[in-house]
Structures are given as C-alpha cells and as structure tokens.
C-alpha atoms as a PDB file:
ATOM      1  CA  UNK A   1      14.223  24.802 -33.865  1.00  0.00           C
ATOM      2  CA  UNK A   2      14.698  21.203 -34.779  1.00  0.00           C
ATOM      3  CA  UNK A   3      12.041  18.322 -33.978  1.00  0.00           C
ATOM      4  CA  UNK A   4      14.929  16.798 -31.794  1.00  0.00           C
ATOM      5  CA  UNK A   5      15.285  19.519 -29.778  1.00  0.00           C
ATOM      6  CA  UNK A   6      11.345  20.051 -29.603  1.00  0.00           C
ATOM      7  CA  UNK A   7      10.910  16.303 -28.345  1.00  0.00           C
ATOM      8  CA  UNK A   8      13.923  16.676 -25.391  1.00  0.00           C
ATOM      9  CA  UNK A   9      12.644  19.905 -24.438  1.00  0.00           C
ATOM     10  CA  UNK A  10       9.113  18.262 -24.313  1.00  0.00           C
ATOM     11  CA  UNK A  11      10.561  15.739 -22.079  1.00  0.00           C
ATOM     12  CA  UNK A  12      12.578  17.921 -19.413  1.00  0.00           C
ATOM     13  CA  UNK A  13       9.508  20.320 -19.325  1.00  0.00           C
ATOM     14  CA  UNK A  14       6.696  16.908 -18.679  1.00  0.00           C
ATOM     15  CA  UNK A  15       9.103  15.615 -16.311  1.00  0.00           C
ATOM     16  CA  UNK A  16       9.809  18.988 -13.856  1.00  0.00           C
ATOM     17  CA  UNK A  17       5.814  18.323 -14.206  1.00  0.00           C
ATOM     18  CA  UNK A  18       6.136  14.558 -12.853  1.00  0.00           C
ATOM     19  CA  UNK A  19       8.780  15.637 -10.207  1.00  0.00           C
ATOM     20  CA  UNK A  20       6.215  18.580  -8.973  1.00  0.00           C
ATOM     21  CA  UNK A  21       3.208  16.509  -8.900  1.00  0.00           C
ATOM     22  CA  UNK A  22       4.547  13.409  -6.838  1.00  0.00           C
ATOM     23  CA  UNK A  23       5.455  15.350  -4.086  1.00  0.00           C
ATOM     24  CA  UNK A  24       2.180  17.100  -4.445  1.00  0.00           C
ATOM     25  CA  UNK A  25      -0.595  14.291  -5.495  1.00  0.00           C
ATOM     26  CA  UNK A  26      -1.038  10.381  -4.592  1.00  0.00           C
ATOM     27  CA  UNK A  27      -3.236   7.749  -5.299  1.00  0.00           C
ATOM     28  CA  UNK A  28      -4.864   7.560  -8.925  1.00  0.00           C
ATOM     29  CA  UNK A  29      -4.931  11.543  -9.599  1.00  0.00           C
ATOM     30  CA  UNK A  30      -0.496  10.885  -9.225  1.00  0.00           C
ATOM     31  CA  UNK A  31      -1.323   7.327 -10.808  1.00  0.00           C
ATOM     32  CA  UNK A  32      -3.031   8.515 -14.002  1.00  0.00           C
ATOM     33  CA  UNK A  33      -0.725  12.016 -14.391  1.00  0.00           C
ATOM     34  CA  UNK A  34       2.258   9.863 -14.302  1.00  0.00           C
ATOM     35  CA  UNK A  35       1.113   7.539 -16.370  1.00  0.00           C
ATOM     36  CA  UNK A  36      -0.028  10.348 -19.119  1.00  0.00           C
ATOM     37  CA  UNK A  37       3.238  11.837 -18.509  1.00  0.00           C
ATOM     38  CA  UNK A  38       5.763   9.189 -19.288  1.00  0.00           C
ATOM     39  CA  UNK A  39       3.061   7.185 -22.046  1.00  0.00           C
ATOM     40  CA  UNK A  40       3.601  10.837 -24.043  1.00  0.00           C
ATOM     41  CA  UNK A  41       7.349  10.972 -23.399  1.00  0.00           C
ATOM     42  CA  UNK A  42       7.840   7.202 -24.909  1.00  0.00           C
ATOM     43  CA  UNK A  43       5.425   8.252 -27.561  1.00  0.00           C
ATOM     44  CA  UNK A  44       8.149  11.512 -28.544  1.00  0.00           C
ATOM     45  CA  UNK A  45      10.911   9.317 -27.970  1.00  0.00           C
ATOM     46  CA  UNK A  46       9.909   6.664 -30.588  1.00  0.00           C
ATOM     47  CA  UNK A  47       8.941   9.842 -32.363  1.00  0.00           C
ATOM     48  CA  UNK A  48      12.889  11.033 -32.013  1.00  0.00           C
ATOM     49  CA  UNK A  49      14.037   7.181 -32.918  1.00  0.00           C
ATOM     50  CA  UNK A  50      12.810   7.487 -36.211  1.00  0.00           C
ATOM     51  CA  UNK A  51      14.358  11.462 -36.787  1.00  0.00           C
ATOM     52  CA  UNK A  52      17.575   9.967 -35.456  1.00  0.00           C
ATOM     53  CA  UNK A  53      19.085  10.172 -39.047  1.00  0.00           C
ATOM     54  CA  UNK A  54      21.521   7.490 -38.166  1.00  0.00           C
ATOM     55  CA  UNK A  55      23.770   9.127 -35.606  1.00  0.00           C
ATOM     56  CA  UNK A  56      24.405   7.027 -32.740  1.00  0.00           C
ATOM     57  CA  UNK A  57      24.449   9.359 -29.620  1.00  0.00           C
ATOM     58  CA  UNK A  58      20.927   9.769 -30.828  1.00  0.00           C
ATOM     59  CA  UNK A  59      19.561   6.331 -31.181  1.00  0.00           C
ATOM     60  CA  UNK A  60      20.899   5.771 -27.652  1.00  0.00           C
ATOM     61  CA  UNK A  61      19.609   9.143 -26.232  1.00  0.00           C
ATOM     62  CA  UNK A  62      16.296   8.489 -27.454  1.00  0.00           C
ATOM     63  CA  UNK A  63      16.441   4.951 -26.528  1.00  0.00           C
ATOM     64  CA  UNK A  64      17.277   5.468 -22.833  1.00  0.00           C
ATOM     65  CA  UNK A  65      14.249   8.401 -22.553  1.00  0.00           C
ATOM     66  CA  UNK A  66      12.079   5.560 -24.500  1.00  0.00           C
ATOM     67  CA  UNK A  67      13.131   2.733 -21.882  1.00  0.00           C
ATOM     68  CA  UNK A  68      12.877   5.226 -19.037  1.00  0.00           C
ATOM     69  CA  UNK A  69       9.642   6.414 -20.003  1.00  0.00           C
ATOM     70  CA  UNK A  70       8.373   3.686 -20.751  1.00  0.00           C
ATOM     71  CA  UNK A  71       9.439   1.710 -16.991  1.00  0.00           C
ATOM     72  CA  UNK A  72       7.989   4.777 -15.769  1.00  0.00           C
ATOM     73  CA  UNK A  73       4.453   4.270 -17.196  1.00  0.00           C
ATOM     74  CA  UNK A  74       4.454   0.811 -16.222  1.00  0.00           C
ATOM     75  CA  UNK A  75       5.257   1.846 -12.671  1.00  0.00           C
ATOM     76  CA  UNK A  76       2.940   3.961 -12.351  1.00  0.00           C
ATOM     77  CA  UNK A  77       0.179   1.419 -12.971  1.00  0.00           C
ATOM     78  CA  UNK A  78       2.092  -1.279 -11.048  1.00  0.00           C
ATOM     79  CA  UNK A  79       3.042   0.428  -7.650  1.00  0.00           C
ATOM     80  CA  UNK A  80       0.858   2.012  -4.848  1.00  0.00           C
ATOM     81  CA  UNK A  81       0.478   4.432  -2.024  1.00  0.00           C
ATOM     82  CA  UNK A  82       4.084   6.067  -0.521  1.00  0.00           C
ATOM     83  CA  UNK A  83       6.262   3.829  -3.643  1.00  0.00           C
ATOM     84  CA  UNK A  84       4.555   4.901  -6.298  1.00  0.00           C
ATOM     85  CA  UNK A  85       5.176   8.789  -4.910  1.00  0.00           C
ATOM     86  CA  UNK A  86       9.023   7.841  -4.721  1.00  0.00           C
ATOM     87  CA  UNK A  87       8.977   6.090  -7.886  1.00  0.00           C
ATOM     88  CA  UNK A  88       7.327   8.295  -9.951  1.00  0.00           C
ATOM     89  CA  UNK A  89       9.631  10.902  -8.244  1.00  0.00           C
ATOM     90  CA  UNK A  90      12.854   8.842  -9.349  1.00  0.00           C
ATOM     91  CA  UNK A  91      11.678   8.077 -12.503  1.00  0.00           C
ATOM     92  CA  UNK A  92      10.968  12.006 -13.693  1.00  0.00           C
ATOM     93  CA  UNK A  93      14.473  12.613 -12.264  1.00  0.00           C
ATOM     94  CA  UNK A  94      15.667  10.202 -14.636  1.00  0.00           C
ATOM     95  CA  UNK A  95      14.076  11.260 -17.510  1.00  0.00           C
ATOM     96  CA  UNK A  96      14.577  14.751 -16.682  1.00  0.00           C
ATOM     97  CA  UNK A  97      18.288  14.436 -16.498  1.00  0.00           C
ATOM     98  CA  UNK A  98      18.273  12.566 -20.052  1.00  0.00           C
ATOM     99  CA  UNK A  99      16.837  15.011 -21.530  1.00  0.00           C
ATOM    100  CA  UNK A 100      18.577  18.021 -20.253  1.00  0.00           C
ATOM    101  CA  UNK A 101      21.678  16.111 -20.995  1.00  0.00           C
ATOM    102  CA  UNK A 102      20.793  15.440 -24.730  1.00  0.00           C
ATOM    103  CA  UNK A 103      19.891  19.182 -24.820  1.00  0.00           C
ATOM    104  CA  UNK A 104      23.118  20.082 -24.041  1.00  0.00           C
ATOM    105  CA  UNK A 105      24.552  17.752 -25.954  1.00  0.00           C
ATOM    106  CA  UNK A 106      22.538  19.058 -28.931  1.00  0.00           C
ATOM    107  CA  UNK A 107      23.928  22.528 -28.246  1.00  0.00           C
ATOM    108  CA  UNK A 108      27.639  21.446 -28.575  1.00  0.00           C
ATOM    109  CA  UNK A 109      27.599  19.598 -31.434  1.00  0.00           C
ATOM    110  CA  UNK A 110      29.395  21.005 -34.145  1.00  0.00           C
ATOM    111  CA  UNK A 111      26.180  20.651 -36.704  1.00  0.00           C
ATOM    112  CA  UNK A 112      24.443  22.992 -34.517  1.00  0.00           C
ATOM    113  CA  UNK A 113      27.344  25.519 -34.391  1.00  0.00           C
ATOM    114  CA  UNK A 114      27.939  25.068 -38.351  1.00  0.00           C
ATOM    115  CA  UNK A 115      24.197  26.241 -38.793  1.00  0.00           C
ATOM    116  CA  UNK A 116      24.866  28.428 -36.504  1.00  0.00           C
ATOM    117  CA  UNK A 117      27.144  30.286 -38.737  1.00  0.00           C
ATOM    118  CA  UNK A 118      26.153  32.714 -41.188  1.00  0.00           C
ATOM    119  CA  UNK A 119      28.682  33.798 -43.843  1.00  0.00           C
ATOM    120  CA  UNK A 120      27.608  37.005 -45.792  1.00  0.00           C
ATOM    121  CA  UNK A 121      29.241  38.853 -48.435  1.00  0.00           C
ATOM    122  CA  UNK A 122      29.932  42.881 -47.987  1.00  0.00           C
ATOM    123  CA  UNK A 123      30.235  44.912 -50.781  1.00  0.00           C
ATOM    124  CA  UNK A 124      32.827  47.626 -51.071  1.00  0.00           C
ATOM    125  CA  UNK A 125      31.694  50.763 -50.043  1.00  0.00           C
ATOM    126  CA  UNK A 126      30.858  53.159 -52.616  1.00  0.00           C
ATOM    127  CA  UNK A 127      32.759  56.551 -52.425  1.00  0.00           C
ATOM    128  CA  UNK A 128      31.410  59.601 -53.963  1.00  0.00           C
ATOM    129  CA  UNK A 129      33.047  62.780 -54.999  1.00  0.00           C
ATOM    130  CA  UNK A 130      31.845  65.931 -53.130  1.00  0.00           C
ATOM    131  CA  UNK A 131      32.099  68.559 -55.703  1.00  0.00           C
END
C-alpha cells in the first residue's frame, strides 16, 4: 500500500472516531479528543502535500483534509457546550467524506490499475514421448 492511501485511510478511520465520540462525550474529554483528532489529520495531510508528486487532484485533496482539519482543531478549542458537539460532529463528517472520496478516487485512477497489472511470460509446455 502506498503512503497516500495510508494517510486517507488514517483520516476516514480518526474521523468515524470524531463522529462516534461527539455524540458520545462533551466538555474537555470531546474538547481535547477532537482536538488530537483533527491536529493528527492536518499533521498527515501536510504529510500527503509533500508525497503529492505534483499531481493536482492531490495537492487539492490533501489541501481541503489540511484546511478541514485544521478549522476543525481550532474549533474544537474555540467553541463550547451543545456547538462544539455539533461542530465537531460536522467537521468529522467533512473530513470523513474527503477522505473516503480521495480513496476512491485513488482506486480508479489508472496508475493504480496499471500496477495493478501483472504481465508474465508462459513457457510452452514441454511434451514428452511415452515409449
């Protein structure tokens, strides 16, 4: 698996996390998770930023989870009480949804189905003579 694909998968699997605990937490145990939660998502965004290798759905892949992560941390330390709960509940929806989608992405993208394919020579069966 590809670095990428590690980071977005990091970020749909932290942010079913974020959705789970703000309907289940509030006050500074929801404040602190969330803010752990998105500060590590930015952190593997930047991460995927710099693996982008110049393609542009990407950069602006990584940039939205970066941006949205990063809102999301500063929310978290911002808001209070029932709007940080709907907040941090928006916010993992967001980032969840931008990272399934670049998952998906990253699974029909014709570099993934090229190394995908295998090509492998056969050699001609060898017939033998029963005597």
């Amino acid at each position: 698996m590809g670095k990428k694909y590690l980071i977005n998968a990091f970020a749909l699997v932290a942010s079913v996390v974020g959705i789970v605990w703000s309907r289940i937490y509030a006050g500074a145990t929801l404040e602190w998770v969330a803010f752990g939660l998105a500060a590590a998502i930015a952190v593997a965004s930047v991460v995927g930023i710099r693996l982008a290798d110049d393609r542009r759905f990407e950069l602006a892949g990584f940039s939205a989870l970066a941006l949205t992560a990063a809102w999301s941390a500063v929310a978290a330390l911002v808001f209070t009480g029932a709007t940080l709960g709907w907040l941090v509940f928006a916010d993992a929806i967001a980032t969840a949804a931008l990272a399934a989608g670049a998952l998906v992405l990253h699974e029909l993208t014709t570099e993934r189905v090229v190394h995908t394919l295998e090509v492998r020579e056969q050699e001609a069966p060898e017939y033998h003579a029963v005597a």
